[in-house]
PDB file of N, CA and C in Angstrom:
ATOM      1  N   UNK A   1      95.974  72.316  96.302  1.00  0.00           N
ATOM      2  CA  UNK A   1      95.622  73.651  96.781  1.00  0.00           C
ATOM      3  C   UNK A   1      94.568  73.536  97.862  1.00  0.00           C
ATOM      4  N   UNK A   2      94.466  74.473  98.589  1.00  0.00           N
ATOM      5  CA  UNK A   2      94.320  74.885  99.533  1.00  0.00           C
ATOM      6  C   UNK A   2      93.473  76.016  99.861  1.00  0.00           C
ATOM      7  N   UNK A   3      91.962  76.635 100.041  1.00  0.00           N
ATOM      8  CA  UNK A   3      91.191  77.858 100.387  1.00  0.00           C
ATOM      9  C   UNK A   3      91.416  78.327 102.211  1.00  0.00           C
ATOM     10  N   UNK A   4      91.933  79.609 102.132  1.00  0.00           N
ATOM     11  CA  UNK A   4      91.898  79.598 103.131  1.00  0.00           C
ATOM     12  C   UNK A   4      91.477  81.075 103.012  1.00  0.00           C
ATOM     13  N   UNK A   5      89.909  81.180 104.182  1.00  0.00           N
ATOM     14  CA  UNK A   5      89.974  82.876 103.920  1.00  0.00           C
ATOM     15  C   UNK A   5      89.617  83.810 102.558  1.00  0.00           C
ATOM     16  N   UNK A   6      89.421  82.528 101.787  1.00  0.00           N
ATOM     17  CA  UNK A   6      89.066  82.938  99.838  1.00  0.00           C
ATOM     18  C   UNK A   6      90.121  83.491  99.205  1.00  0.00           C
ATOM     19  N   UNK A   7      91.551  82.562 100.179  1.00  0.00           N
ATOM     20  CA  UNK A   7      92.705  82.966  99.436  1.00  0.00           C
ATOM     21  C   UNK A   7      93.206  81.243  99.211  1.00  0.00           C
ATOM     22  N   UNK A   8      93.729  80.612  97.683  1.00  0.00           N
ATOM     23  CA  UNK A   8      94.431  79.479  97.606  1.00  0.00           C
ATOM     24  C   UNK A   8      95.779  79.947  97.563  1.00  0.00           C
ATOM     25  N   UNK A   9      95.996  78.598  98.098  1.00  0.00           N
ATOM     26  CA  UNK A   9      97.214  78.329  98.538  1.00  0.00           C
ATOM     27  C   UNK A   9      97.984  77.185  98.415  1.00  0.00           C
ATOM     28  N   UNK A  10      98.966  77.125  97.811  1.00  0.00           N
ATOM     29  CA  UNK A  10      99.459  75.955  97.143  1.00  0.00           C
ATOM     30  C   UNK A  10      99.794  74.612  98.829  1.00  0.00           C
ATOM     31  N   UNK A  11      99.434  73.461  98.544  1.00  0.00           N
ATOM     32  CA  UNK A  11      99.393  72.232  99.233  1.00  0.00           C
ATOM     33  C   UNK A  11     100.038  71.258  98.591  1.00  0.00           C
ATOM     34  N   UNK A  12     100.989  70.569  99.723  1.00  0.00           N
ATOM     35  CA  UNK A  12     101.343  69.412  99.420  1.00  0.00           C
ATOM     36  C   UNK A  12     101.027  68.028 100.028  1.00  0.00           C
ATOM     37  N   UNK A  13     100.736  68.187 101.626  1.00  0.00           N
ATOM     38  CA  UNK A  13     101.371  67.177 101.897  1.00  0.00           C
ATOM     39  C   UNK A  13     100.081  67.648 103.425  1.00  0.00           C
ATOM     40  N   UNK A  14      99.251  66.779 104.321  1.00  0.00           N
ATOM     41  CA  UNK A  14      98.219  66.993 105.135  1.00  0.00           C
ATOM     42  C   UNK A  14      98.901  67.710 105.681  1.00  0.00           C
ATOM     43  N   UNK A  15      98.840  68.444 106.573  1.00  0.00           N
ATOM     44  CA  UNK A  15      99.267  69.370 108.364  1.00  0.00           C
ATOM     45  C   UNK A  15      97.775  69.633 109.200  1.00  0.00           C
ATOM     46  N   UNK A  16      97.945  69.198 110.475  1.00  0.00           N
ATOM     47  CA  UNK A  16      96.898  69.457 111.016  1.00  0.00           C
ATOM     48  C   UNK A  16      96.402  70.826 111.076  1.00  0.00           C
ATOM     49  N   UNK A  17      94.970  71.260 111.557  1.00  0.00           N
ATOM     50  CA  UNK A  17      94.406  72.422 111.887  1.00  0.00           C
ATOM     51  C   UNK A  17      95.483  73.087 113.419  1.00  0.00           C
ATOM     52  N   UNK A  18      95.798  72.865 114.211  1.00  0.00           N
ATOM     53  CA  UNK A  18      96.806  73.255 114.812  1.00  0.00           C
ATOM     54  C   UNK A  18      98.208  73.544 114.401  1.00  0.00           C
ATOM     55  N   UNK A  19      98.845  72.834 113.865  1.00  0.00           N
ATOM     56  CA  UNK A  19      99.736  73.231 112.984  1.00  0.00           C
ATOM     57  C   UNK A  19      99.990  74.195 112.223  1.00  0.00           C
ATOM     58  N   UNK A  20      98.784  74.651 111.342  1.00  0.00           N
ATOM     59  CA  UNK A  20      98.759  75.409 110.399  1.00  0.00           C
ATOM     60  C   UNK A  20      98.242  76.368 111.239  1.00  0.00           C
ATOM     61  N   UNK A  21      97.617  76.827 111.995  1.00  0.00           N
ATOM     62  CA  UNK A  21      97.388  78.132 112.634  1.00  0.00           C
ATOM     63  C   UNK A  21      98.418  78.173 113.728  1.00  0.00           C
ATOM     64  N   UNK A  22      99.151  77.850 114.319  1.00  0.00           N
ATOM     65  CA  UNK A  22     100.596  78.393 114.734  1.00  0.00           C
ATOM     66  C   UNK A  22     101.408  78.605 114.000  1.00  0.00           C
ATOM     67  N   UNK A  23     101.335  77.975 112.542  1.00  0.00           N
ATOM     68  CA  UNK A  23     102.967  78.631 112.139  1.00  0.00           C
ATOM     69  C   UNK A  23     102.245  80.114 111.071  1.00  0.00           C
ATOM     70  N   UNK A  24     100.758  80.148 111.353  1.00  0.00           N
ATOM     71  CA  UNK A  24     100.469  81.424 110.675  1.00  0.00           C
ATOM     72  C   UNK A  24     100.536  82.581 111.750  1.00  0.00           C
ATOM     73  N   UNK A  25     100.709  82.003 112.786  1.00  0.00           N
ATOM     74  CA  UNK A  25     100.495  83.370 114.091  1.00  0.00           C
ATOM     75  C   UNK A  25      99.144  83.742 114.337  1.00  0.00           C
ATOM     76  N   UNK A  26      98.095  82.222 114.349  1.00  0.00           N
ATOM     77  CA  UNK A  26      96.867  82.606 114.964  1.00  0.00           C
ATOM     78  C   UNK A  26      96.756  82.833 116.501  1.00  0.00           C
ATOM     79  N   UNK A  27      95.929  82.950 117.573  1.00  0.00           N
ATOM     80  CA  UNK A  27      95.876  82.887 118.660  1.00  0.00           C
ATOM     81  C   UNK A  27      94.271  82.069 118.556  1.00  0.00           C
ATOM     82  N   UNK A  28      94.355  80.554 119.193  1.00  0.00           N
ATOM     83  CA  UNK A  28      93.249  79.976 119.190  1.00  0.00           C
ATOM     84  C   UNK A  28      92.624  79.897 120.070  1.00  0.00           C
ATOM     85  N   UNK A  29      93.092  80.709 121.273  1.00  0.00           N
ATOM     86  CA  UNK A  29      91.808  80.978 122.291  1.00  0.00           C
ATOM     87  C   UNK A  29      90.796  82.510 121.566  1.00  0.00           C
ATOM     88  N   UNK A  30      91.233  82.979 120.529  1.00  0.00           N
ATOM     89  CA  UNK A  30      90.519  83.798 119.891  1.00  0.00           C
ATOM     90  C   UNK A  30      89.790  83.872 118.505  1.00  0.00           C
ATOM     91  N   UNK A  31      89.914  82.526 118.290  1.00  0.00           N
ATOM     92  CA  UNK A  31      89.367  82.360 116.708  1.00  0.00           C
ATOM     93  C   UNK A  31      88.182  80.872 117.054  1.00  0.00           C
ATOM     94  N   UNK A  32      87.657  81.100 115.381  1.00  0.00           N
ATOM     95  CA  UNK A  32      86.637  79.746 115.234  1.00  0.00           C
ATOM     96  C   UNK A  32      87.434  79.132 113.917  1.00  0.00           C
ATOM     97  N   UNK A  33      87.146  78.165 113.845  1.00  0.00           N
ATOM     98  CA  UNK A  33      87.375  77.282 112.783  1.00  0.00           C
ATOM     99  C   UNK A  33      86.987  76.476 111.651  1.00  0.00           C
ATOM    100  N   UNK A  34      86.530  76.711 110.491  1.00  0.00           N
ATOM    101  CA  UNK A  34      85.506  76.017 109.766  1.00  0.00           C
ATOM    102  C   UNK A  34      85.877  75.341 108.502  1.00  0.00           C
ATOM    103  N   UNK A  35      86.046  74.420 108.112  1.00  0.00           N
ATOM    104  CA  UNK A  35      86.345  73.542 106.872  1.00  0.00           C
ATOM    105  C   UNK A  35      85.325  72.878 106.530  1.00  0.00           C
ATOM    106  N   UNK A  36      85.420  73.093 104.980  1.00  0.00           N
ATOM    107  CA  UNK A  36      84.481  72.600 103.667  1.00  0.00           C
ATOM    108  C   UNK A  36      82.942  72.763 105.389  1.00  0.00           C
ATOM    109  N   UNK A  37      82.599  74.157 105.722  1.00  0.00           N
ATOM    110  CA  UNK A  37      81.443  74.586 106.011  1.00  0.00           C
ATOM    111  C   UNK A  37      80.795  73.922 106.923  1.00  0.00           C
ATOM    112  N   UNK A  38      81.746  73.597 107.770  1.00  0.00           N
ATOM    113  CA  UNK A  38      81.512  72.331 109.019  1.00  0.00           C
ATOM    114  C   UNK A  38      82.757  72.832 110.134  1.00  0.00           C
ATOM    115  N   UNK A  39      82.084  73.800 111.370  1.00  0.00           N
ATOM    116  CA  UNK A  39      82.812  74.032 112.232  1.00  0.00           C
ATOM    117  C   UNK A  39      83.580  72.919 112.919  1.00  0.00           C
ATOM    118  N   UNK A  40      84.586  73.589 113.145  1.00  0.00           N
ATOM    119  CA  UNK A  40      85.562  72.078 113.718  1.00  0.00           C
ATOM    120  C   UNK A  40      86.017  72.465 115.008  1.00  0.00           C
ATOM    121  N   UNK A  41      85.457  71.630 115.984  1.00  0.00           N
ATOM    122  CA  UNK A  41      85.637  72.247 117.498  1.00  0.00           C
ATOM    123  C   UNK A  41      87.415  72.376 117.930  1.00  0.00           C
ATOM    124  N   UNK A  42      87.523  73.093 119.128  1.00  0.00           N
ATOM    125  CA  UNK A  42      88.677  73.574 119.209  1.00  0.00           C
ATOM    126  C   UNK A  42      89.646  72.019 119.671  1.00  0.00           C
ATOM    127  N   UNK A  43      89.010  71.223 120.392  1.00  0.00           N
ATOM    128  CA  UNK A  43      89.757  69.819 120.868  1.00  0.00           C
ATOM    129  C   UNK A  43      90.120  68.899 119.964  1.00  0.00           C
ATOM    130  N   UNK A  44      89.144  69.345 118.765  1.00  0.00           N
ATOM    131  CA  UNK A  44      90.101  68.380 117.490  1.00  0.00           C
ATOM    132  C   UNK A  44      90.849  68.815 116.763  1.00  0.00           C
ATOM    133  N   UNK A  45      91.601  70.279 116.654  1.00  0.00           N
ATOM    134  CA  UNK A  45      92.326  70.662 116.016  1.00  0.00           C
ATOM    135  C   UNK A  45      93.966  70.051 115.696  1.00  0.00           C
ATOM    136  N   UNK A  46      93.961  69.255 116.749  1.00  0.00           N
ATOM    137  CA  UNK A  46      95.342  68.623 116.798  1.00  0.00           C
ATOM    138  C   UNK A  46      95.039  67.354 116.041  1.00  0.00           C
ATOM    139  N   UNK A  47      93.919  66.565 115.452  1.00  0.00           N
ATOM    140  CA  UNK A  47      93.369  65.633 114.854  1.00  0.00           C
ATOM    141  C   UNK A  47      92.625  65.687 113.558  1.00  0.00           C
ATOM    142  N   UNK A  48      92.653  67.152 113.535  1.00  0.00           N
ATOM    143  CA  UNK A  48      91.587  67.173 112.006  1.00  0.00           C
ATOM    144  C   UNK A  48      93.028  67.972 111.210  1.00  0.00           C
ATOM    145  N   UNK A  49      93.145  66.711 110.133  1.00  0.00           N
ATOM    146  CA  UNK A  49      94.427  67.128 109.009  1.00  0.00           C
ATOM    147  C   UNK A  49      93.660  67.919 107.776  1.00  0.00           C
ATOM    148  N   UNK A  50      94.355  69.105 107.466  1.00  0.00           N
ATOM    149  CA  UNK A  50      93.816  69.720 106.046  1.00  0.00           C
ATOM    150  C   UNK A  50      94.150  68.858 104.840  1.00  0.00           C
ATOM    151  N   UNK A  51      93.228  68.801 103.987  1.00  0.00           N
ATOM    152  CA  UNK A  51      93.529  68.098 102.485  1.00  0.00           C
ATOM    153  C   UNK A  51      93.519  68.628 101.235  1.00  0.00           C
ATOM    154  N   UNK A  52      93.741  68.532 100.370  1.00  0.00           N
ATOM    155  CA  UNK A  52      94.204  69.368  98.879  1.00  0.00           C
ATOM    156  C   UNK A  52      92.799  69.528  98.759  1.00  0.00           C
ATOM    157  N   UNK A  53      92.188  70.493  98.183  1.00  0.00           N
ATOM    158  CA  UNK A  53      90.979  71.438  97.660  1.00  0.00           C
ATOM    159  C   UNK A  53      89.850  71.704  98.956  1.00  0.00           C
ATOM    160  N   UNK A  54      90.659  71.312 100.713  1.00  0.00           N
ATOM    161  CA  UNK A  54      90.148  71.892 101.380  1.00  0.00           C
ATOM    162  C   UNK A  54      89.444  73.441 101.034  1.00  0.00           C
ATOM    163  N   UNK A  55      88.436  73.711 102.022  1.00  0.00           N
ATOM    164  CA  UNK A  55      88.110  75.319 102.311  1.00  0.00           C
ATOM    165  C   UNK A  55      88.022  75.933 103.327  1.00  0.00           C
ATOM    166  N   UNK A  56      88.597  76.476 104.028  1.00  0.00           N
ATOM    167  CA  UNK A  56      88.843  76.958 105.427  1.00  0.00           C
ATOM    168  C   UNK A  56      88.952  77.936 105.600  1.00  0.00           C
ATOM    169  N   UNK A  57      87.922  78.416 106.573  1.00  0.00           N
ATOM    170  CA  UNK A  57      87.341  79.883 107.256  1.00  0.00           C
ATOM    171  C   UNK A  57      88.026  80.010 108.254  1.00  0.00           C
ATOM    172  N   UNK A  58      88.702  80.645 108.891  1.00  0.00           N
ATOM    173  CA  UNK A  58      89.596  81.482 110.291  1.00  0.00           C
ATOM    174  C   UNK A  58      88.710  82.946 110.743  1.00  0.00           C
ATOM    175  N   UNK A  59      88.067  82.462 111.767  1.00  0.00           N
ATOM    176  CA  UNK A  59      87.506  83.768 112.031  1.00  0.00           C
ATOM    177  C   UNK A  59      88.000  84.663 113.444  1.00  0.00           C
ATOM    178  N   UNK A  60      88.036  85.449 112.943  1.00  0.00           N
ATOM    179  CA  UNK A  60      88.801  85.689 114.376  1.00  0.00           C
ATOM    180  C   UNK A  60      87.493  86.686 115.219  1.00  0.00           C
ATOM    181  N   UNK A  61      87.225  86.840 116.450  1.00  0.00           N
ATOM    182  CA  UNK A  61      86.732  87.390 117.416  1.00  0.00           C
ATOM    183  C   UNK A  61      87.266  88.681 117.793  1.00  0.00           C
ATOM    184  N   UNK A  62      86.236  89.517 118.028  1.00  0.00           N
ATOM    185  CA  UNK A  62      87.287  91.006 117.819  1.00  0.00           C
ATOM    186  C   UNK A  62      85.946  91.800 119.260  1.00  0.00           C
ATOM    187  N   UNK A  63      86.299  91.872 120.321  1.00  0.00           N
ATOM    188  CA  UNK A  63      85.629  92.788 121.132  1.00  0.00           C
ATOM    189  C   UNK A  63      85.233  94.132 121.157  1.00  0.00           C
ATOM    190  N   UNK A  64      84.469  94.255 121.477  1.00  0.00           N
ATOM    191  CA  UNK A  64      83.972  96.096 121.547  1.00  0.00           C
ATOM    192  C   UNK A  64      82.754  96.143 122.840  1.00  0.00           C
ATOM    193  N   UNK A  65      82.579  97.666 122.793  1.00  0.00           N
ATOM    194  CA  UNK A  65      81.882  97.805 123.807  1.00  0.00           C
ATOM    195  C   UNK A  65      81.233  99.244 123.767  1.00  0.00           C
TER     196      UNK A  65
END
């Protein structure tokens, strides 16, 4: 399993941080990224693999004015 958002989620098998936010329909020029409480910059997302009892924050950026 898997925290994502303070929702689990059943895990099997690594997928990168890119991976997993395209096939959720993120847009990552608009979000931050944070696992087990350690932001993970946007250039390693194609390199940093999620692991079983990960915890991962998706924040998304929302404008106003």
């Amino acid at each position: 399993m898997i925290t994502v958002n303070g929702k689990q989620i059943p895990w099997e098998s690594p997928v990168s941080v890119a991976d997993y936010l395209e096939a959720n329909g993120y847009k990552r020029n608009r979000i931050a990224v944070e696992i087990n409480y350690e932001i993970v910059p946007k250039s390693q997302y194609e390199t940093t693999f999620l692991q079983d009892n990960d915890v991962m924050e998706v924040v998304s950026f929302v404008g106003g004015g």
